[in-house]
N, C-alpha and C. Protein backbone atom coordinates (compact mmCIF):
# COMPACT_ATOMS: atom_id res chain seq x y z
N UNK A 1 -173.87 -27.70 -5.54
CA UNK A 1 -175.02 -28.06 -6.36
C UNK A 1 -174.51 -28.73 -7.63
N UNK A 2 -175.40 -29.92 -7.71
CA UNK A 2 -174.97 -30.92 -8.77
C UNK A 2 -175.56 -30.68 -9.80
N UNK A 3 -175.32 -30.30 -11.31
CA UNK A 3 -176.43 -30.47 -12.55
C UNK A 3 -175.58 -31.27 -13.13
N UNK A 4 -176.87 -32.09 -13.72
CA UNK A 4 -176.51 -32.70 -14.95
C UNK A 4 -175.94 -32.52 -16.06
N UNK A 5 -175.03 -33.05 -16.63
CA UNK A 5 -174.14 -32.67 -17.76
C UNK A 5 -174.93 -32.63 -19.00
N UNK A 6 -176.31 -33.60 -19.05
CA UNK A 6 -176.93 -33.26 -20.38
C UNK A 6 -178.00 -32.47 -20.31
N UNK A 7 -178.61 -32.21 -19.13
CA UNK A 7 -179.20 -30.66 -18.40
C UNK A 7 -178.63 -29.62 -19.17
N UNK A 8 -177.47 -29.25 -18.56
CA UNK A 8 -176.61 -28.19 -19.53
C UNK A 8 -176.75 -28.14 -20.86
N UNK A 9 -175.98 -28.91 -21.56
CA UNK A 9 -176.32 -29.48 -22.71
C UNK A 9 -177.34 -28.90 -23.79
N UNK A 10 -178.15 -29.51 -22.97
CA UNK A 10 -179.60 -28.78 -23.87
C UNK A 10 -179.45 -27.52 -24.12
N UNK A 11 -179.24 -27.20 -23.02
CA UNK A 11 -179.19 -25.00 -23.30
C UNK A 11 -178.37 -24.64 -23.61
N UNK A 12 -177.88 -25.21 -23.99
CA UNK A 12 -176.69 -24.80 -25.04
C UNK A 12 -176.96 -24.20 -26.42
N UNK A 13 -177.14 -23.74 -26.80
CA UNK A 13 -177.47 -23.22 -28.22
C UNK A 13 -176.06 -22.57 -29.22
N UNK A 14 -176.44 -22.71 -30.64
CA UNK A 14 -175.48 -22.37 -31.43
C UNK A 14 -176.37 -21.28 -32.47
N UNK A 15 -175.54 -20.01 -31.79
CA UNK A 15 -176.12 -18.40 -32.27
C UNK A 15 -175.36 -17.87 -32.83
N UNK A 16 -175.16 -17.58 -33.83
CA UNK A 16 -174.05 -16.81 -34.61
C UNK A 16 -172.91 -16.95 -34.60
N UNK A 17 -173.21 -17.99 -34.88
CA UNK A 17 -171.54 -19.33 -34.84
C UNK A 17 -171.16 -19.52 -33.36
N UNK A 18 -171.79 -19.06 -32.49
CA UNK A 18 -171.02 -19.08 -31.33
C UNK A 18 -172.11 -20.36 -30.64
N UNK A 19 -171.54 -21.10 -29.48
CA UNK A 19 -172.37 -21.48 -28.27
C UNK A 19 -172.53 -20.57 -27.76
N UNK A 20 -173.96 -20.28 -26.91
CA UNK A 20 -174.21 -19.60 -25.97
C UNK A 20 -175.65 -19.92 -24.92
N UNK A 21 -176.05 -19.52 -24.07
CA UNK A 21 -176.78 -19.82 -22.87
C UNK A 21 -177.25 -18.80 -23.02
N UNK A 22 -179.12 -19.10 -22.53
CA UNK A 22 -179.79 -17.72 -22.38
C UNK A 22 -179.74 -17.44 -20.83
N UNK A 23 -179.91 -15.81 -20.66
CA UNK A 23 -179.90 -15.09 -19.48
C UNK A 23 -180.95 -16.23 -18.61
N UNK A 24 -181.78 -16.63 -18.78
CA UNK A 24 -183.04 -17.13 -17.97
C UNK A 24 -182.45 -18.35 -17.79
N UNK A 25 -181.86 -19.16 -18.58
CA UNK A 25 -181.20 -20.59 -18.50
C UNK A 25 -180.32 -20.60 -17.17
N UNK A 26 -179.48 -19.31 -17.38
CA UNK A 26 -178.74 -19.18 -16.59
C UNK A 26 -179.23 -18.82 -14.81
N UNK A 27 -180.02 -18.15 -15.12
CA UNK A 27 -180.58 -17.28 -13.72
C UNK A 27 -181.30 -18.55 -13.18
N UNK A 28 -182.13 -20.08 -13.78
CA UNK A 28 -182.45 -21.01 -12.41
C UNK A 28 -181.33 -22.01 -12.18
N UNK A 29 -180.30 -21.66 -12.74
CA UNK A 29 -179.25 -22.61 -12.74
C UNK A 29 -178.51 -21.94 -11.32
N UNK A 30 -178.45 -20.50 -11.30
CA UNK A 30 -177.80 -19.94 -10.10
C UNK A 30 -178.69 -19.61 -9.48
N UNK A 31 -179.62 -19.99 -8.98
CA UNK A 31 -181.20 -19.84 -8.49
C UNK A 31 -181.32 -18.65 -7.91
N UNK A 32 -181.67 -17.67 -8.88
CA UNK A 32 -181.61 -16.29 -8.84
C UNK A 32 -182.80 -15.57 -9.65
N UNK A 33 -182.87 -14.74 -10.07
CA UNK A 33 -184.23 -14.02 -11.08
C UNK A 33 -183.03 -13.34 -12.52
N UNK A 34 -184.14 -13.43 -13.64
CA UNK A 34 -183.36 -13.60 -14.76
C UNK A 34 -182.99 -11.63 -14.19
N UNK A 35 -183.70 -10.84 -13.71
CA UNK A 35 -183.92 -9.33 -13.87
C UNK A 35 -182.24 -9.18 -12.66
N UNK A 36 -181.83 -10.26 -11.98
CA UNK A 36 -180.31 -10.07 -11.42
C UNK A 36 -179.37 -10.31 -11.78
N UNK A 37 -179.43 -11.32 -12.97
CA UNK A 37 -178.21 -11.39 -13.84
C UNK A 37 -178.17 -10.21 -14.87
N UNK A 38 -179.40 -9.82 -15.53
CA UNK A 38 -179.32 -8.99 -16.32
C UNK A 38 -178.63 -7.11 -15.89
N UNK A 39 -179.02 -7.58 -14.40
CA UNK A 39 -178.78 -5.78 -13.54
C UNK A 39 -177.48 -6.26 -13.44
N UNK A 40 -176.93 -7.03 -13.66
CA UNK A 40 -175.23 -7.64 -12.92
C UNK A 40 -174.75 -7.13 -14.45
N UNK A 41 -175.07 -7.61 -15.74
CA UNK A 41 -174.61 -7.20 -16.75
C UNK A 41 -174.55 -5.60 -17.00
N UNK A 42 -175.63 -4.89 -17.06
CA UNK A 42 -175.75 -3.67 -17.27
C UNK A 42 -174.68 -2.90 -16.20
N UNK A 43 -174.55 -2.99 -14.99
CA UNK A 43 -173.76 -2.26 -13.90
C UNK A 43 -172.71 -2.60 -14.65
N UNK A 44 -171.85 -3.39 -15.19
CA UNK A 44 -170.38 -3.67 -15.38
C UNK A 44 -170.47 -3.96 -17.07
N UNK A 45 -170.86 -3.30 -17.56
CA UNK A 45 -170.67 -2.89 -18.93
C UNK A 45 -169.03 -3.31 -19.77
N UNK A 46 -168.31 -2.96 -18.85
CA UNK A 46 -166.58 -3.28 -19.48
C UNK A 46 -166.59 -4.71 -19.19
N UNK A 47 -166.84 -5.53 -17.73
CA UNK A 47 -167.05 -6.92 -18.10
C UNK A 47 -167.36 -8.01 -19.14
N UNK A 48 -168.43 -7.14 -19.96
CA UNK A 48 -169.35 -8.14 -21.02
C UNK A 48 -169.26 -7.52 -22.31
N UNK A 49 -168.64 -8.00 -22.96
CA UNK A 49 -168.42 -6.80 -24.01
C UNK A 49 -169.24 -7.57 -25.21
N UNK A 50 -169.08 -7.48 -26.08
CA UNK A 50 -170.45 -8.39 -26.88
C UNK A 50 -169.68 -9.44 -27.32
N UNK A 51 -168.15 -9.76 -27.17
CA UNK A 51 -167.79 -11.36 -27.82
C UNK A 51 -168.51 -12.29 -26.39
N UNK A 52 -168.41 -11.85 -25.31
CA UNK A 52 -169.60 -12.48 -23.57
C UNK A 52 -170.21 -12.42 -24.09
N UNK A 53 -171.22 -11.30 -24.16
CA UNK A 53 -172.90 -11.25 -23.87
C UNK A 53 -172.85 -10.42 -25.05
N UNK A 54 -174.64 -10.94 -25.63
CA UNK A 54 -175.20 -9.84 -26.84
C UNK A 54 -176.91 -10.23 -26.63
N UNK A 55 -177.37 -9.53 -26.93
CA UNK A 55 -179.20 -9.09 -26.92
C UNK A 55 -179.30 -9.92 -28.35
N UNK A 56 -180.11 -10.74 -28.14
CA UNK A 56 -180.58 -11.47 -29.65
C UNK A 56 -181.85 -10.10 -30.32
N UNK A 57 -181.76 -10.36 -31.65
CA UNK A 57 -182.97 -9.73 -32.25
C UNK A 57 -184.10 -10.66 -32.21
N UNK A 58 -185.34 -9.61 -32.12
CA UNK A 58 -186.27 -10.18 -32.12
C UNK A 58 -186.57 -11.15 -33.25
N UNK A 59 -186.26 -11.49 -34.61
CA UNK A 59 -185.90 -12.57 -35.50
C UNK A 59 -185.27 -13.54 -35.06
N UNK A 60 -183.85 -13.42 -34.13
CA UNK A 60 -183.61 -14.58 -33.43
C UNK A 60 -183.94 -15.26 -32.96
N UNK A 61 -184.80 -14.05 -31.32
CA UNK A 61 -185.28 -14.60 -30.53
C UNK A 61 -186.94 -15.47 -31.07
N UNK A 62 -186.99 -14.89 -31.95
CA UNK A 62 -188.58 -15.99 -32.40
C UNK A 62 -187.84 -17.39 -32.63
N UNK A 63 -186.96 -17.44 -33.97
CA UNK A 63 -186.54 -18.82 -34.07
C UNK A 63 -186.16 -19.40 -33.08
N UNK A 64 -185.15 -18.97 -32.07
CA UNK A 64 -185.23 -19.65 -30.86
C UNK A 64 -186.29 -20.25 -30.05
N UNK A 65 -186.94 -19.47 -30.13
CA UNK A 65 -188.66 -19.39 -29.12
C UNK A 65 -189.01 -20.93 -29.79
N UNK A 66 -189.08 -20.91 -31.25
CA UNK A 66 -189.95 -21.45 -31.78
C UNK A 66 -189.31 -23.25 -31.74
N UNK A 67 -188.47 -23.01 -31.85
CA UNK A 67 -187.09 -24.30 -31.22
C UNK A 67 -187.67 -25.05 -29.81
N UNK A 68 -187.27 -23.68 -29.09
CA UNK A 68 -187.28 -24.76 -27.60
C UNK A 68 -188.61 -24.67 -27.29
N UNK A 69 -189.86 -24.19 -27.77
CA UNK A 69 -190.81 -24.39 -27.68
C UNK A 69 -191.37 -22.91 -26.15
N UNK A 70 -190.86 -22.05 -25.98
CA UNK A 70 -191.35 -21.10 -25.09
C UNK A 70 -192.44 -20.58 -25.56
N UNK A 71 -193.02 -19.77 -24.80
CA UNK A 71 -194.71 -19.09 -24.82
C UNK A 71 -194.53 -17.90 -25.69
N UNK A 72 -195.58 -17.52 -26.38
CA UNK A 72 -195.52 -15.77 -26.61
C UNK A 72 -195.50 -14.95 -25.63
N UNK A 73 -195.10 -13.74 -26.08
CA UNK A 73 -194.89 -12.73 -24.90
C UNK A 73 -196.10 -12.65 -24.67
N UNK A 74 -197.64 -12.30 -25.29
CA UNK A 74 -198.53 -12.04 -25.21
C UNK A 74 -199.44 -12.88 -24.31
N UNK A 75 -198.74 -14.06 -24.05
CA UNK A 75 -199.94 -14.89 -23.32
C UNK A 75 -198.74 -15.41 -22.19
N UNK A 76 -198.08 -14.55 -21.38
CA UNK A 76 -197.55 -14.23 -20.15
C UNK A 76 -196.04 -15.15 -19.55
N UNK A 77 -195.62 -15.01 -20.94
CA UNK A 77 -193.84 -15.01 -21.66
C UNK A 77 -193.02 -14.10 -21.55
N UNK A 78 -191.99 -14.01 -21.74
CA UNK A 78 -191.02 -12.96 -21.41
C UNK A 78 -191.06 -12.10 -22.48
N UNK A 79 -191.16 -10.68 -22.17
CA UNK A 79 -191.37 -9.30 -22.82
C UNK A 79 -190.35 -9.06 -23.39
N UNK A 80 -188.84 -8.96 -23.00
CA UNK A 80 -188.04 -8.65 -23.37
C UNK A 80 -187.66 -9.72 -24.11
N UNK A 81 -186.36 -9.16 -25.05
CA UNK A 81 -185.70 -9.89 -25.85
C UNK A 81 -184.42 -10.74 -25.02
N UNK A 82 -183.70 -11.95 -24.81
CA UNK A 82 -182.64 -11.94 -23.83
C UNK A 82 -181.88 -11.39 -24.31
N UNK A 83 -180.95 -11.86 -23.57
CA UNK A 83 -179.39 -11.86 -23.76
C UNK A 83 -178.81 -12.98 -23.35
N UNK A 84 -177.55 -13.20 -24.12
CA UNK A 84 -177.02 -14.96 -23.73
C UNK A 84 -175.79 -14.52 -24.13
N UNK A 85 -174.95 -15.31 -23.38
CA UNK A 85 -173.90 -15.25 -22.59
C UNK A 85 -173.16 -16.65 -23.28
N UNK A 86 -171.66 -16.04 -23.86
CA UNK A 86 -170.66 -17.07 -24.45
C UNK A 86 -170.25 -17.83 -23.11
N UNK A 87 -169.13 -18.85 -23.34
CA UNK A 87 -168.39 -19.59 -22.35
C UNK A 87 -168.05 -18.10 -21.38
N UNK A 88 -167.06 -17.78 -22.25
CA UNK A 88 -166.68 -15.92 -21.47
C UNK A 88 -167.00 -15.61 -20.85
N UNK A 89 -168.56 -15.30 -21.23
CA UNK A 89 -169.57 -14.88 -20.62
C UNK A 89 -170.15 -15.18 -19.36
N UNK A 90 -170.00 -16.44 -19.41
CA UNK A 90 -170.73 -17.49 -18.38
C UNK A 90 -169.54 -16.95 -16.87
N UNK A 91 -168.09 -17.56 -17.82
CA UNK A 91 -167.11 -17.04 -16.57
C UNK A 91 -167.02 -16.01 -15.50
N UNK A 92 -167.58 -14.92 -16.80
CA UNK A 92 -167.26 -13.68 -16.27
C UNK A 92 -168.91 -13.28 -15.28
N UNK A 93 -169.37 -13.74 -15.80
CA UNK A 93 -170.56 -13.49 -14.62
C UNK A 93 -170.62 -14.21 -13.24
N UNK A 94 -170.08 -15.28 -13.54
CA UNK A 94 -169.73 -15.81 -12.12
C UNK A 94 -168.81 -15.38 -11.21
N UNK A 95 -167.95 -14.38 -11.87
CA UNK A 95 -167.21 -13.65 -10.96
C UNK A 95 -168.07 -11.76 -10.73
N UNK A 96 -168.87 -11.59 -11.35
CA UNK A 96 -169.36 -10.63 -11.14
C UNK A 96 -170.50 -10.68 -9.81
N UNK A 97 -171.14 -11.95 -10.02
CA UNK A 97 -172.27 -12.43 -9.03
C UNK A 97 -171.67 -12.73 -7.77
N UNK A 98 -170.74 -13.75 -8.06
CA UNK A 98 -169.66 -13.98 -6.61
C UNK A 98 -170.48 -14.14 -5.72
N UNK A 99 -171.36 -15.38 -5.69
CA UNK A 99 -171.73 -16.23 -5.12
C UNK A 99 -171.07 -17.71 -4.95
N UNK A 100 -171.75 -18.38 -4.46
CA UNK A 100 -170.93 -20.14 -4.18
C UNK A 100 -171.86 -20.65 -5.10
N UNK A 101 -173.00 -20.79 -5.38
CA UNK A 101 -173.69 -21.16 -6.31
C UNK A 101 -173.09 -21.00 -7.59
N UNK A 102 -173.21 -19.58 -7.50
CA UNK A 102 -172.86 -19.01 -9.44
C UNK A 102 -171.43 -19.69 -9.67
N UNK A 103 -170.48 -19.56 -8.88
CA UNK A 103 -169.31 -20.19 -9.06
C UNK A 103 -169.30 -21.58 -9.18
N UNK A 104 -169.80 -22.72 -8.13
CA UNK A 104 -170.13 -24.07 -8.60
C UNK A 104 -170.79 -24.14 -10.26
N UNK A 105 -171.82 -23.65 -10.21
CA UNK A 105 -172.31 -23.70 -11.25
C UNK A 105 -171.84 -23.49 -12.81
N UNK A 106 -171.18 -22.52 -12.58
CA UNK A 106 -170.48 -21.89 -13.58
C UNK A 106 -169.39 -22.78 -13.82
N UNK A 107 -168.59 -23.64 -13.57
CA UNK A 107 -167.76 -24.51 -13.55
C UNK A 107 -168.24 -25.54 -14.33
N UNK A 108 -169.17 -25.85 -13.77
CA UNK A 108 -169.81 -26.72 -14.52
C UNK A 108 -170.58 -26.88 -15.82
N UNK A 109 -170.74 -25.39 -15.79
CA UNK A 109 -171.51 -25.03 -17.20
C UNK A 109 -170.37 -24.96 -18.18
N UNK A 110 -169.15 -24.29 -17.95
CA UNK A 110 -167.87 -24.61 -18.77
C UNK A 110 -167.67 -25.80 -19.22
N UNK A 111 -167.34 -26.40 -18.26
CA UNK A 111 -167.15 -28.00 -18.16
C UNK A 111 -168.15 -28.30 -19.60
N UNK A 112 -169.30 -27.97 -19.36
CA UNK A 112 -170.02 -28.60 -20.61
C UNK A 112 -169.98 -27.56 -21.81
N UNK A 113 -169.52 -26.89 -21.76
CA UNK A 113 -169.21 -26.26 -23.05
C UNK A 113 -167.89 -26.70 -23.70
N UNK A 114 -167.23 -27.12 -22.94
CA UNK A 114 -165.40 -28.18 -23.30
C UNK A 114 -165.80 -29.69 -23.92
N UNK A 115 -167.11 -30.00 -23.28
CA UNK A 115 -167.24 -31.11 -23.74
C UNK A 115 -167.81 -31.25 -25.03
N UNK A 116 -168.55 -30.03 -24.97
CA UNK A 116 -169.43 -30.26 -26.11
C UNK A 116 -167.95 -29.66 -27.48
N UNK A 117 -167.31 -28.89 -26.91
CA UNK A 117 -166.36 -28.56 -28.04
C UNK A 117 -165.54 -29.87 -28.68
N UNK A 118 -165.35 -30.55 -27.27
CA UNK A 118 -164.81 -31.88 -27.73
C UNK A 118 -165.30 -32.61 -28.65
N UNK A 119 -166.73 -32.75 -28.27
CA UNK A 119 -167.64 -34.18 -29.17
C UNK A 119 -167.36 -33.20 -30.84
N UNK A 120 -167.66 -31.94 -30.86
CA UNK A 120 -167.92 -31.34 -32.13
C UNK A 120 -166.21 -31.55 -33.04
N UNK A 121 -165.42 -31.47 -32.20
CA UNK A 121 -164.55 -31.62 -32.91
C UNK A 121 -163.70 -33.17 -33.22
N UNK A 122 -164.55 -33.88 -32.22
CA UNK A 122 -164.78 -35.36 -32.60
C UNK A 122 -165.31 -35.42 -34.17
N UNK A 123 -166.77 -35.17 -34.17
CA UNK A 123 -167.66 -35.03 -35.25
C UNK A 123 -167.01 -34.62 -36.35
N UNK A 124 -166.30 -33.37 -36.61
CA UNK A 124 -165.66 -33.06 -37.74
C UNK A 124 -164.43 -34.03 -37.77
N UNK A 125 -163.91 -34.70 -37.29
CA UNK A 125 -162.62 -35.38 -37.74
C UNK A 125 -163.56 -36.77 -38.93
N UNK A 126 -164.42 -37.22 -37.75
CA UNK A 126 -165.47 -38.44 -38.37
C UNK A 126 -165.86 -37.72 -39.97
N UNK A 127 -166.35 -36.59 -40.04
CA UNK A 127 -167.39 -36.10 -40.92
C UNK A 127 -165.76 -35.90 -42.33
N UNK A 128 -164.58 -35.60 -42.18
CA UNK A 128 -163.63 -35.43 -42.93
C UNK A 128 -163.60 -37.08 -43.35
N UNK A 129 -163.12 -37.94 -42.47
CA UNK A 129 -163.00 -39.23 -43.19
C UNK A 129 -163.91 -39.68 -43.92
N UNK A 130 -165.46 -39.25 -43.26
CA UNK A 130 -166.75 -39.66 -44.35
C UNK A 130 -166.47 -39.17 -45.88
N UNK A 131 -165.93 -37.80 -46.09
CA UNK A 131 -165.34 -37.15 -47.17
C UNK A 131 -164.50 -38.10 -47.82
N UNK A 132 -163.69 -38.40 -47.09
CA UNK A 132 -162.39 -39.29 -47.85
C UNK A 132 -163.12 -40.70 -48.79
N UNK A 133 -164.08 -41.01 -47.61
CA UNK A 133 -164.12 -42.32 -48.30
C UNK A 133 -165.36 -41.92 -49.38
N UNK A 134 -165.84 -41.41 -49.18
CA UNK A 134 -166.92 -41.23 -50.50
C UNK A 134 -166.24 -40.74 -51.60
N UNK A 135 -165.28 -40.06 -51.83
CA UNK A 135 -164.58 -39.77 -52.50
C UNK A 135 -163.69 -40.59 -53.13
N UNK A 136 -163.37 -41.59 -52.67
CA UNK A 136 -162.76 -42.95 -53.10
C UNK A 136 -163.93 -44.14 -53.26
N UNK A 137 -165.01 -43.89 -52.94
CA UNK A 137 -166.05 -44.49 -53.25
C UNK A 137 -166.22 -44.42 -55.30
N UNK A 138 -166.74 -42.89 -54.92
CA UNK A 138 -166.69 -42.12 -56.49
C UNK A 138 -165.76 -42.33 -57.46
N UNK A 139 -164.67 -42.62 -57.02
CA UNK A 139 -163.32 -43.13 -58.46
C UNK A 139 -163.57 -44.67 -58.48
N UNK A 140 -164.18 -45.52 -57.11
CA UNK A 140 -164.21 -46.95 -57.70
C UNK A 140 -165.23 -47.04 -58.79
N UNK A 141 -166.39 -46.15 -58.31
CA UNK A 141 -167.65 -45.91 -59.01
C UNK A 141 -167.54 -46.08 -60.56
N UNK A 142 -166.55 -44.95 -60.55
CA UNK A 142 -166.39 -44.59 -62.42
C UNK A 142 -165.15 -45.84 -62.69
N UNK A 143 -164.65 -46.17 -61.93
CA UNK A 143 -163.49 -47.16 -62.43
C UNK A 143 -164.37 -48.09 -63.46
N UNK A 144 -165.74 -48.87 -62.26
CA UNK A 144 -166.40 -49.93 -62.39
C UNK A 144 -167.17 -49.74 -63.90
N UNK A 145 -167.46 -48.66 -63.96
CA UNK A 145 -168.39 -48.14 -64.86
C UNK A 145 -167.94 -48.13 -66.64
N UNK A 146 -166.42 -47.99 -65.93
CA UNK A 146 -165.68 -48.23 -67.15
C UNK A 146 -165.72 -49.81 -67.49
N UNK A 147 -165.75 -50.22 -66.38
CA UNK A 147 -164.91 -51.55 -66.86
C UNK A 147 -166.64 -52.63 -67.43
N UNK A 148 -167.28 -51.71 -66.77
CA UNK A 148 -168.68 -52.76 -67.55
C UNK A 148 -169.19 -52.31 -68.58
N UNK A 149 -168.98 -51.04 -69.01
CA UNK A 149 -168.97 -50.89 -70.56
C UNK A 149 -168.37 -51.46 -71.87
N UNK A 150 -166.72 -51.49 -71.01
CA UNK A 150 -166.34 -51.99 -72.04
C UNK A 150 -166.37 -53.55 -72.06
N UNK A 151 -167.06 -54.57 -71.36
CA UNK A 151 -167.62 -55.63 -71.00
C UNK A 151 -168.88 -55.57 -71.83
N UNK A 152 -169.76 -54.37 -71.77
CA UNK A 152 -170.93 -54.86 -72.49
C UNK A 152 -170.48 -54.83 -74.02
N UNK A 153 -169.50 -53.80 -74.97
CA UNK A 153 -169.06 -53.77 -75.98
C UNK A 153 -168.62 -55.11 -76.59
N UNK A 154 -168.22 -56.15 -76.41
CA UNK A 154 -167.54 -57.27 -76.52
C UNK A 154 -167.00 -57.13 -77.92
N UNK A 155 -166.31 -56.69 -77.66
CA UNK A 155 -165.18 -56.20 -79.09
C UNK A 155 -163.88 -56.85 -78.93
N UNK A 156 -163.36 -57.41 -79.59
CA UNK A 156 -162.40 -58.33 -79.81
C UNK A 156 -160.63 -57.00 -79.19
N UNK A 157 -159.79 -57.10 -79.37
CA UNK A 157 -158.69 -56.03 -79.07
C UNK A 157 -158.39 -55.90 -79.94
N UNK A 158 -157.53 -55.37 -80.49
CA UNK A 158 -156.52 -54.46 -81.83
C UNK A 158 -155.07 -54.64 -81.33
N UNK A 159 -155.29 -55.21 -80.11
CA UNK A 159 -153.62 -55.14 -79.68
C UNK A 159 -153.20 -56.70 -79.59
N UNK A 160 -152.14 -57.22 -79.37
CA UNK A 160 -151.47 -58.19 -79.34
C UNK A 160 -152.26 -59.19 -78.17
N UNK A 161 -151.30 -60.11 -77.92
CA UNK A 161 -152.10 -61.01 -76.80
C UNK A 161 -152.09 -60.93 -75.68
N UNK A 162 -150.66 -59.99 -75.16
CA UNK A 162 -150.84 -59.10 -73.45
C UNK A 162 -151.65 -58.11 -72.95
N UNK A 163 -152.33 -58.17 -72.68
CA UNK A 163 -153.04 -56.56 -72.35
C UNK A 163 -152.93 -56.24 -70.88
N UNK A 164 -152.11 -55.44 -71.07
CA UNK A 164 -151.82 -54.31 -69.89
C UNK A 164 -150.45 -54.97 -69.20
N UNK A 165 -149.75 -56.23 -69.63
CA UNK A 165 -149.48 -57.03 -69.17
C UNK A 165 -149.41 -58.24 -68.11
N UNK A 166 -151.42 -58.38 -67.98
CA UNK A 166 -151.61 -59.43 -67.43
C UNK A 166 -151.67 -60.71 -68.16
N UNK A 167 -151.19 -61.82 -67.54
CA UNK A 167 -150.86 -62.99 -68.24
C UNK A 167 -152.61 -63.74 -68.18
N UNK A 168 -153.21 -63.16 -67.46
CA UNK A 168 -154.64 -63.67 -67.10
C UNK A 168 -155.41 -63.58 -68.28
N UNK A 169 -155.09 -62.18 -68.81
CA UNK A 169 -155.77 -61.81 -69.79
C UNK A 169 -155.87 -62.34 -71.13
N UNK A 170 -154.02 -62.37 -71.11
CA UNK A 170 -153.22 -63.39 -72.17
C UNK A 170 -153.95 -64.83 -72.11
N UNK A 171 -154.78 -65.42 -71.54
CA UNK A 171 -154.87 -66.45 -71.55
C UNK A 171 -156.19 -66.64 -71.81
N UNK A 172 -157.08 -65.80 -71.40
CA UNK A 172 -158.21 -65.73 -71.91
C UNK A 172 -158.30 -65.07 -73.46
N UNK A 173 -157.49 -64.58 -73.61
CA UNK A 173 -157.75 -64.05 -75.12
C UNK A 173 -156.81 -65.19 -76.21
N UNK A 174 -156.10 -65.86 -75.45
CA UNK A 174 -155.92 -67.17 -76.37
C UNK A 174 -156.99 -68.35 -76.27
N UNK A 175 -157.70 -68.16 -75.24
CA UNK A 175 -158.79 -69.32 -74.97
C UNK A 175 -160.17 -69.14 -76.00
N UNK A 176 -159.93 -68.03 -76.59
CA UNK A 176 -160.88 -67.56 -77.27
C UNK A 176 -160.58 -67.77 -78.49
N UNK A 177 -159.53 -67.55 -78.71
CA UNK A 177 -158.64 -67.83 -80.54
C UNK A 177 -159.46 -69.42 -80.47
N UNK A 178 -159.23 -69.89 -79.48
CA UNK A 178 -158.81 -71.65 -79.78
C UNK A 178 -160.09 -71.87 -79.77
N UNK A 179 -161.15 -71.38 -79.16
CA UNK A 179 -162.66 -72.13 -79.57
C UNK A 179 -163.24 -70.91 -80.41
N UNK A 180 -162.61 -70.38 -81.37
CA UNK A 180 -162.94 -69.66 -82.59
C UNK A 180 -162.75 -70.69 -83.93
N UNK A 181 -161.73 -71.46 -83.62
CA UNK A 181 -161.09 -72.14 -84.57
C UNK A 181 -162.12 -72.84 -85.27
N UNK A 182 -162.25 -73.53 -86.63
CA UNK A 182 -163.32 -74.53 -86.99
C UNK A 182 -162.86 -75.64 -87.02
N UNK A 183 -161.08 -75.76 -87.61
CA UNK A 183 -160.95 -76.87 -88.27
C UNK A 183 -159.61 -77.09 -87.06
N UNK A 184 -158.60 -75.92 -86.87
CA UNK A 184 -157.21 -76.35 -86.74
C UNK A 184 -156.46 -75.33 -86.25
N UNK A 185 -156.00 -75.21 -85.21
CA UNK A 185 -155.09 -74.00 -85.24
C UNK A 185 -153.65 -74.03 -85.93
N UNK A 186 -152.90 -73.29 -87.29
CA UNK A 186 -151.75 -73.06 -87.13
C UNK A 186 -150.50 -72.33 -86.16
């Protein structure tokens, strides 16, 4: 069984710093009932330890709800709170279920949790250089800021005719002596 890589994707969620997949995501992916993955968890307790699997709080599970857009419990939504399942997690249930399904599947659901680790750590390399350059943005910023102030000041120098030792400068600040002059330069 083939799924789509951005299928996956979607159900992917980021819960307490972690990626993770809900029990129900999981259960039509191994086309099963969410109440057999969950009896697969509970029987093997040492399997899933909570860095795998953890029960969201009902605070979670609302913001979640309210995200992917699911029903209230009240108008014939799921009663319980899930549980969702790390990469780990995902692994380790596919060897608990030990089916051909859960195992295809589960491969593949990894697969997209590698990828997605990939793109994210794509993203932060991009999101560091964005740092760099705004940051060198900000010193041209104030460089500039300097330099058009003291442009709007038009104040003559106090220092000799090199400044800084550009000869450019030197030359404009003699170009200025010479049409200051009235009569003559000595």
């Amino acid at each position: 069984m083939e799924l789509a890589l951005q299928n996956i994707e979607s159900r992917i969620f980021n819960l307490r710093g972690q990626q993770v997949m809900l029990d129900s995501d999981l259960a039509e992916m191994y086309q099963t009932e969410t109440k057999y993955i969950n009896r697969a968890v509970h029987r093997n307790p040492s399997r899933f330890p909570s860095a795998f699997a953890f029960q969201l709080t009902d605070d979670e599970w609302k913001s979640l709800r309210f995200q992917i857009g699911t029903s209230r419990a009240t108008h014939g939504g799921r009663r319980k709170v899930p549980t969702v399942f790390t990469e780990q997690g995902v692994s380790m249930l596919s060897a608990v279920l030990n089916t051909a399904v859960a195992i295809d599947v589960s491969i593949q659901i990894i697969q997209a949790f590698v990828a997605m680790r990939r793109t994210l750590g794509n993203l932060h390399g991009l999101l560091q250089r964005l740092e760099g350059l705004e940051i060198k943005q900000l010193q041209t910023d104030s460089k500039l800021e300097l330099i058009l102030s003291a442009l709007e000041t038009n104040t003559s120098p106090k220092q000799g005719v090199f400044f800084e030792g550009q000869l450019f400068d030197a030359h404009v600040f003699a170009s200025n002596l010479i049409k200051k002059a009235n009569k003559s330069l000595i």
